[in-house]
N, C-alpha and C. Protein backbone atom coordinates (compact mmCIF):
# COMPACT_ATOMS: atom_id res chain seq x y z
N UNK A 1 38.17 7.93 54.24
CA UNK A 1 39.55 8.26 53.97
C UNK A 1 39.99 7.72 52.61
N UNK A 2 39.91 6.45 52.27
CA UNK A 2 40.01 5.92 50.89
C UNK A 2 39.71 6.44 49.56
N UNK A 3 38.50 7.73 50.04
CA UNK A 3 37.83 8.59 48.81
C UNK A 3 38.49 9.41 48.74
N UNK A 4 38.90 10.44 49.77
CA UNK A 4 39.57 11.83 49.72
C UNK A 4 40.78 12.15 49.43
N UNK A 5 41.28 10.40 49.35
CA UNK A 5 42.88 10.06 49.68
C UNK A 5 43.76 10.28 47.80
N UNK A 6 42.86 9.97 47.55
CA UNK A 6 43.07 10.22 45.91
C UNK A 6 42.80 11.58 45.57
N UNK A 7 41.47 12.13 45.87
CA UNK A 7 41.73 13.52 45.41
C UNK A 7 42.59 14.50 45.96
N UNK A 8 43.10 14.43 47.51
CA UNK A 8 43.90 15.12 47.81
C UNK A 8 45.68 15.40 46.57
N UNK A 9 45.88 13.95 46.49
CA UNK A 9 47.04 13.22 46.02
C UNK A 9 47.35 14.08 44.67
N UNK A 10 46.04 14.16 43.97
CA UNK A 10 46.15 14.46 42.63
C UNK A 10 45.57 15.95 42.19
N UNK A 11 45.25 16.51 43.60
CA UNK A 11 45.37 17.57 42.82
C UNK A 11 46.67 18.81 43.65
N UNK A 12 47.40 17.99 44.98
CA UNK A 12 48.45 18.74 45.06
C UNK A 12 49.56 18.28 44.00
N UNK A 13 49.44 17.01 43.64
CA UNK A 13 50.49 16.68 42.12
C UNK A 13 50.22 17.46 41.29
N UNK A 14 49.23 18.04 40.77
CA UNK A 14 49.17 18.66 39.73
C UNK A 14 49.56 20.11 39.75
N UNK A 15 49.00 20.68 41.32
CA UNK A 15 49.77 22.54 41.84
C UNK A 15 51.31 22.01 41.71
N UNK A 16 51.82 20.83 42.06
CA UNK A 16 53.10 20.70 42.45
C UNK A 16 53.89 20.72 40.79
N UNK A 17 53.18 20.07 39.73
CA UNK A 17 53.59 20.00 38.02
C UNK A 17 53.51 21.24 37.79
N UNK A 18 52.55 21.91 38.05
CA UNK A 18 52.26 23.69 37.71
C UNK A 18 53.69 24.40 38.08
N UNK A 19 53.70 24.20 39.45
CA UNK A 19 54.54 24.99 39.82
C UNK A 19 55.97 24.64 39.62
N UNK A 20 56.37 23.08 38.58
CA UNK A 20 57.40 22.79 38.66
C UNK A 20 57.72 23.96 37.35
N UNK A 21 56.40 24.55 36.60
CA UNK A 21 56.69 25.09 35.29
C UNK A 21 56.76 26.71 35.84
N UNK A 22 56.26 27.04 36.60
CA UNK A 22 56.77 28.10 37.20
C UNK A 22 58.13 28.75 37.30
N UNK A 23 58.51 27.65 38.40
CA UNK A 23 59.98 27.78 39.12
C UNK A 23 60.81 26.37 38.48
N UNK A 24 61.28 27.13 37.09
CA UNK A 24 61.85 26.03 36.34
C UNK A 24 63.10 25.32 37.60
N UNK A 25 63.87 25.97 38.14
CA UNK A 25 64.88 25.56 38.63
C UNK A 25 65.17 24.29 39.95
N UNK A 26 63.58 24.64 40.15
CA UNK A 26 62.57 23.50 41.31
C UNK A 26 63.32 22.07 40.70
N UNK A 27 63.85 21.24 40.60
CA UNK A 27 63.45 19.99 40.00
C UNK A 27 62.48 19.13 40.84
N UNK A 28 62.43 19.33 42.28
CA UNK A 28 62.12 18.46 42.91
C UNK A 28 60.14 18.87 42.84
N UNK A 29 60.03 19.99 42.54
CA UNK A 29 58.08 19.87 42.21
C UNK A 29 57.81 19.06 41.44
N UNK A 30 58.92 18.97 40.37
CA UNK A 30 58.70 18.13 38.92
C UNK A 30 58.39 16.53 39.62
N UNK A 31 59.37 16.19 40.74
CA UNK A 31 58.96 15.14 40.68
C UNK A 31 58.23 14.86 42.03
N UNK A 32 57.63 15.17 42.90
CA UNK A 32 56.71 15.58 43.77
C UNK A 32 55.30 15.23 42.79
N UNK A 33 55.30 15.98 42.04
CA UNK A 33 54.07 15.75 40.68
C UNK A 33 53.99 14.62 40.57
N UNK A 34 55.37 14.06 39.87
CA UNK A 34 55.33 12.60 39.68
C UNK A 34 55.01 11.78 40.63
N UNK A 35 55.59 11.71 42.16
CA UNK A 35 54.92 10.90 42.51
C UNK A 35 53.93 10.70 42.92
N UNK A 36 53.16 11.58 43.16
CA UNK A 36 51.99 12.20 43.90
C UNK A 36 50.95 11.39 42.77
N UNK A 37 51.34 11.79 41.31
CA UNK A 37 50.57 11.41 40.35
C UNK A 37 50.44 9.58 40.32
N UNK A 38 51.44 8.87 40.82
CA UNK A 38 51.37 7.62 40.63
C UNK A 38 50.57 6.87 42.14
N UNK A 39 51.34 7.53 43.03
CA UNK A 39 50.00 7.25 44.64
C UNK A 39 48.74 7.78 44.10
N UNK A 40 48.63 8.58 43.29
CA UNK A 40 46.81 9.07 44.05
C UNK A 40 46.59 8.28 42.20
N UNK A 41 46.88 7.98 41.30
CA UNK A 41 46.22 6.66 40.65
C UNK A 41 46.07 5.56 41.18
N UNK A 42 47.17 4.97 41.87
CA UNK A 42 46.92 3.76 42.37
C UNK A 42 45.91 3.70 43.78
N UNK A 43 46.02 4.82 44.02
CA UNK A 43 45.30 5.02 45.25
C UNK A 43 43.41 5.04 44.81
N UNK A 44 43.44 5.56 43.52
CA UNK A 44 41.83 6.05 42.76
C UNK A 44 41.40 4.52 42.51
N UNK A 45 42.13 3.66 41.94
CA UNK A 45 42.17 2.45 41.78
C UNK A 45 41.44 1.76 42.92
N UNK A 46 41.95 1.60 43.90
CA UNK A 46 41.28 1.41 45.66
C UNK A 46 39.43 2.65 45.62
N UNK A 47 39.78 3.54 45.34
CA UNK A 47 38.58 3.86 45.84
C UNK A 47 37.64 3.61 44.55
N UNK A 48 37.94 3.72 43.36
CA UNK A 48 36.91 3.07 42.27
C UNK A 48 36.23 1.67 42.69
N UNK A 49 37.33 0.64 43.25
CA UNK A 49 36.79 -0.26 43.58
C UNK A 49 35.87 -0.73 44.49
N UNK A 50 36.19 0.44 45.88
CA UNK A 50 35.14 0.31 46.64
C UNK A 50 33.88 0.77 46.39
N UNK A 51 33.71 2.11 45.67
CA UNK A 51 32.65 2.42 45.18
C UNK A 51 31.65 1.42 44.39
N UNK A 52 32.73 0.76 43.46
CA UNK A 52 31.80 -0.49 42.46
C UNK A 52 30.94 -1.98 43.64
N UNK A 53 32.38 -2.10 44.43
CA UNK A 53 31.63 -3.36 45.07
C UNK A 53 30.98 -2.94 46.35
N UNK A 54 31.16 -1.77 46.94
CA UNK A 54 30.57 -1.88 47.99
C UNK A 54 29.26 -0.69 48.19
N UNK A 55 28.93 -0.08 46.75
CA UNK A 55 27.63 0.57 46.71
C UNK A 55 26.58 0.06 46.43
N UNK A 56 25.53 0.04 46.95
CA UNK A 56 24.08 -0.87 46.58
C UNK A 56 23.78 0.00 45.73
N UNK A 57 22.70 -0.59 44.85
CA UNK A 57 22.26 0.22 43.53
C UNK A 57 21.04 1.49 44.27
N UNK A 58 21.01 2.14 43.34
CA UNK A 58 20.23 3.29 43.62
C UNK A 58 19.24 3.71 42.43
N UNK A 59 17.77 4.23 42.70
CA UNK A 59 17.44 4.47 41.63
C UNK A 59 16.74 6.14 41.70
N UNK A 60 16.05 6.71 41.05
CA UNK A 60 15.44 7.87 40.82
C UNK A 60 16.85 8.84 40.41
N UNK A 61 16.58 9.99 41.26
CA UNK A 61 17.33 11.24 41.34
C UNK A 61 19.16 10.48 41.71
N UNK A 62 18.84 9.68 43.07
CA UNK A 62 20.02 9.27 43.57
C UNK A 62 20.67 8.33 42.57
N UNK A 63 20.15 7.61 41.71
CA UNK A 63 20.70 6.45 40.89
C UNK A 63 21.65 7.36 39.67
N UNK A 64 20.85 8.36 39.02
CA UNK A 64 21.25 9.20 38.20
C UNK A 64 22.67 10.14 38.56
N UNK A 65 22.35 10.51 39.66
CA UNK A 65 23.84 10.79 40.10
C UNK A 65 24.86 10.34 40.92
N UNK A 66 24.48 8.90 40.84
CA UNK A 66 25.41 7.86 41.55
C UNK A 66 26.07 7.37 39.93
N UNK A 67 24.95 7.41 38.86
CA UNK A 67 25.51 6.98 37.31
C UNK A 67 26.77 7.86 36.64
N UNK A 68 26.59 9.13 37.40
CA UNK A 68 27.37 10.95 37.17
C UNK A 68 28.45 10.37 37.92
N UNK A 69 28.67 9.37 38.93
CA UNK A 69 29.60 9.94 39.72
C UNK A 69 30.91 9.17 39.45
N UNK A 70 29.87 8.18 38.97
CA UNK A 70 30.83 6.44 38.93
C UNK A 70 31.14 6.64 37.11
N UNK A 71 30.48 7.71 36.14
CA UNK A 71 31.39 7.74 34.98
C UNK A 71 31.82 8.50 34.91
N UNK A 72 32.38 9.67 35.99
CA UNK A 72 33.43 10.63 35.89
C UNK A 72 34.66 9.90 36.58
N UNK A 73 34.48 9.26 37.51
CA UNK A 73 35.43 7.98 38.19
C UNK A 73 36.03 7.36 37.11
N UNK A 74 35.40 6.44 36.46
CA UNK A 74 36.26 6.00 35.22
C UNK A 74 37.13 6.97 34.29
N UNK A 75 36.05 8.10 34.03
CA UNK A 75 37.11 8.77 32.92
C UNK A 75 38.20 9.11 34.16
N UNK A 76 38.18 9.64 35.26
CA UNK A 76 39.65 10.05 35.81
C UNK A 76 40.95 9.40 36.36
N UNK A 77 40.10 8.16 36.10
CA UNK A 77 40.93 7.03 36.16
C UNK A 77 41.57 6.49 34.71
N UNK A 78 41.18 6.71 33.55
CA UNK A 78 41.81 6.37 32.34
C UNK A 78 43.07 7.72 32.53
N UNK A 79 42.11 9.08 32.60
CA UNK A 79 42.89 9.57 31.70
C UNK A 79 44.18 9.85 33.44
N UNK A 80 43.97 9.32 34.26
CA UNK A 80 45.39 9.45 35.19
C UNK A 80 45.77 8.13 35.26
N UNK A 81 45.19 7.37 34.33
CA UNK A 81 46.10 5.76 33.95
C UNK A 81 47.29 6.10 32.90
N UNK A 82 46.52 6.90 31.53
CA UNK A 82 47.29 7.21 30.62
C UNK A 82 48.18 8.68 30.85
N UNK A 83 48.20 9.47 32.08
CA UNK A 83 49.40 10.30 31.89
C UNK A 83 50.77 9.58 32.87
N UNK A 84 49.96 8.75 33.93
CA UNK A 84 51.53 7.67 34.61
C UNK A 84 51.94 7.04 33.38
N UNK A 85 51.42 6.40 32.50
CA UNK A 85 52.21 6.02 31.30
C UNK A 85 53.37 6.74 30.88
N UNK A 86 52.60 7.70 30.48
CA UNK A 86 53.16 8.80 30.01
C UNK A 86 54.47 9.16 30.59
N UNK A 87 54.54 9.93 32.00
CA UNK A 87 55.07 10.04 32.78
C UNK A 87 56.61 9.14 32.83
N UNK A 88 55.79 7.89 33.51
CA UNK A 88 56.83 6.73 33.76
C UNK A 88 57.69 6.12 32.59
N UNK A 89 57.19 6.40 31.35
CA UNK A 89 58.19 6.56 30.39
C UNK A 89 59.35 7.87 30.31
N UNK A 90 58.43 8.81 29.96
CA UNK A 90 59.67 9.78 30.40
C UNK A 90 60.48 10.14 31.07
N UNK A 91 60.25 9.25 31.93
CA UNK A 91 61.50 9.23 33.57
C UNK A 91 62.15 7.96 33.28
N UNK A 92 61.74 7.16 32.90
CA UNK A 92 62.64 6.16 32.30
C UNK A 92 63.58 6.11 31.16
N UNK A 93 63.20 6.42 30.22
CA UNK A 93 63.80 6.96 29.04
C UNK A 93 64.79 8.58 29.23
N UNK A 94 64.52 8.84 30.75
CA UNK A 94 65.11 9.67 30.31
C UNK A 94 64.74 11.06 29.38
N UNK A 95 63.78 11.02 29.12
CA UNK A 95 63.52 12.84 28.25
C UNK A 95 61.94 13.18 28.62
N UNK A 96 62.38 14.04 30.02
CA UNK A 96 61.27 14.40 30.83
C UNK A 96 61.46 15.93 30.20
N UNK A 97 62.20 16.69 29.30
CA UNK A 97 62.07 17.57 28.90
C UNK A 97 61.77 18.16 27.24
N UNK A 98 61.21 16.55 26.81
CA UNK A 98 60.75 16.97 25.40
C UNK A 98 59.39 17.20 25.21
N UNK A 99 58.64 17.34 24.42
CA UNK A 99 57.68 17.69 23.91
C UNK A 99 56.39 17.06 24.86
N UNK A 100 56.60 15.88 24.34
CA UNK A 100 55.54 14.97 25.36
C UNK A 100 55.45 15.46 26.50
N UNK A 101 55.68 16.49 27.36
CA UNK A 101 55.28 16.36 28.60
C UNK A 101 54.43 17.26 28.48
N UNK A 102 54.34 17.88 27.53
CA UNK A 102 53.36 19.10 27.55
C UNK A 102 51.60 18.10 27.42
N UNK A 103 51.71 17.00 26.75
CA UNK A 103 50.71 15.88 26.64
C UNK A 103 50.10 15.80 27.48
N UNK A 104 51.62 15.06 28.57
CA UNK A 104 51.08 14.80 29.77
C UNK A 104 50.66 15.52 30.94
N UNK A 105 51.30 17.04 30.75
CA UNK A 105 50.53 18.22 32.05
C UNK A 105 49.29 18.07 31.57
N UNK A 106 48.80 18.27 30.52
CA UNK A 106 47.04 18.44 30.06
C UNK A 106 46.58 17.42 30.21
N UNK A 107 46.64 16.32 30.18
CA UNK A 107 46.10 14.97 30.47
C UNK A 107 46.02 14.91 32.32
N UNK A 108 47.25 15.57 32.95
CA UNK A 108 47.12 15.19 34.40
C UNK A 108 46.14 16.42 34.87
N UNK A 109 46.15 17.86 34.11
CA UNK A 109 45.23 18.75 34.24
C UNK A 109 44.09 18.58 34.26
N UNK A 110 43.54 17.75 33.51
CA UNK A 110 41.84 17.17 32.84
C UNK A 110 41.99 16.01 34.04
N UNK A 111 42.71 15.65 33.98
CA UNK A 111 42.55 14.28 35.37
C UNK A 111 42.11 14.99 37.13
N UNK A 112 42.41 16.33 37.03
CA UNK A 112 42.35 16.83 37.97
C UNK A 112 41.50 17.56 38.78
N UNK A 113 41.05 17.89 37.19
CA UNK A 113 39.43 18.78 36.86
C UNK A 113 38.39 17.70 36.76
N UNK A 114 38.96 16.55 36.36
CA UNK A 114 37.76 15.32 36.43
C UNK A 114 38.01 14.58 37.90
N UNK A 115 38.60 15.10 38.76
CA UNK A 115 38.51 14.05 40.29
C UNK A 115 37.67 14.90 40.89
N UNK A 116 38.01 16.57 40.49
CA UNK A 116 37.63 17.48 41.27
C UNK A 116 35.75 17.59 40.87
N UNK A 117 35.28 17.10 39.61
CA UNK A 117 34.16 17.18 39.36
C UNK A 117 33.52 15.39 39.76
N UNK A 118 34.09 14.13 39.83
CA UNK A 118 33.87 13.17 40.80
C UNK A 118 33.72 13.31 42.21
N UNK A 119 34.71 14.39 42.80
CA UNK A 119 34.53 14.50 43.68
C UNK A 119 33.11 15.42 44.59
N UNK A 120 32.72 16.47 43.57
CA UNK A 120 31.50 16.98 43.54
C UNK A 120 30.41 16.02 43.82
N UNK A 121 30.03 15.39 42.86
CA UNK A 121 29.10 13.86 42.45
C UNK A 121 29.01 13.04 43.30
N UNK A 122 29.75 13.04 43.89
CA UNK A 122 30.09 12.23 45.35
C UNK A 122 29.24 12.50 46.08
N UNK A 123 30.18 14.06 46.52
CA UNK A 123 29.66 14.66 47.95
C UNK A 123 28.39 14.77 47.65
N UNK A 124 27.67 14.49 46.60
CA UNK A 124 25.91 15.04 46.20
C UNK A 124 25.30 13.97 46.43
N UNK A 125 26.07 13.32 46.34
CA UNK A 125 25.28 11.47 46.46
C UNK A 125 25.52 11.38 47.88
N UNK A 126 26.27 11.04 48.99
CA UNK A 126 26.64 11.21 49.97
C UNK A 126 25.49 12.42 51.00
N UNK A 127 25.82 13.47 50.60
CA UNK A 127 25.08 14.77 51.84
C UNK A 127 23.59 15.00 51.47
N UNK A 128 22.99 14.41 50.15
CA UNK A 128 21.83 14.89 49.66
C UNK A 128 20.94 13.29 49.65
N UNK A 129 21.44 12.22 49.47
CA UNK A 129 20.78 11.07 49.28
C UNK A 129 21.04 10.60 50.52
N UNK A 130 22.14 10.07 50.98
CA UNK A 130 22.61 9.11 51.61
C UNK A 130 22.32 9.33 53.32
N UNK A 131 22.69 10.47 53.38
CA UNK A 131 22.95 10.98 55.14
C UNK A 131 21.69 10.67 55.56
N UNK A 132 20.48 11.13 55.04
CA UNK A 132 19.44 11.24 55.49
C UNK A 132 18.83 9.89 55.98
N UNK A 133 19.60 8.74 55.60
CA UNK A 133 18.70 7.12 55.42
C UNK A 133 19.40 6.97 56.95
């Protein structure tokens, strides 16, 4: 549950940002996005960690894409570190409708496309290495 719990999070935040640009008049997708985007970081946070401390090392085929899985993890964790930045400024400050947000949809976009390709890496390490032991 700790693994899926983040990708679920972040990639209905991101249909939910899409669609806030859709149906401009929505405000509340806009921020549905937002929060969705700040649970399923802090939430990726929890499962990065378990992955680091509680995976034994692996080597051959399985090590190689346990190496795939755990550096797409990091990058989707920077780059959905740096669009809550993003984000949580512009809701603070106040100008969630200037320029910068266009930054931050593509940054939470690539964050989304990178959980969704962690999440791949996973399930390969998991159903192809792991089940079988």
């Amino acid at each position: 549950m700790l693994v899926h719990f983040p990708i679920a999070l972040i990639l209905i935040g991101f249909i939910a940002d899409f669609a806030s640009l859709v149906f401009k008049k929505e405000a509340c997708l806009s921020k549905t996005g937002f929060y969705l985007l700040i649970v399923g970081t802090l939430s990726a946070v929890f499962a990065l960690l378990a992955g680091v401390l509680f995976t034994s090392d692996m080597s051959g085929a399985a090590g190689e894409v346990k190496a795939t899985h755990e550096l797409f993890a990091w990058i989707t964790l920077g780059l959905l570190f740096l669009t809550s930045v993003i984000r949580i400024f512009l809701v603070v400050k106040k100008r969630e409708h200037s320029d910068l947000k266009w930054l931050a949809f593509a940054l939470y976009g690539l964050g989304a496309i990178s959980v969704g390709i962690t999440g791949f890496f996973g399930g390969t390490l998991v159903y192809n290495y792991m089940m079988p032991l």
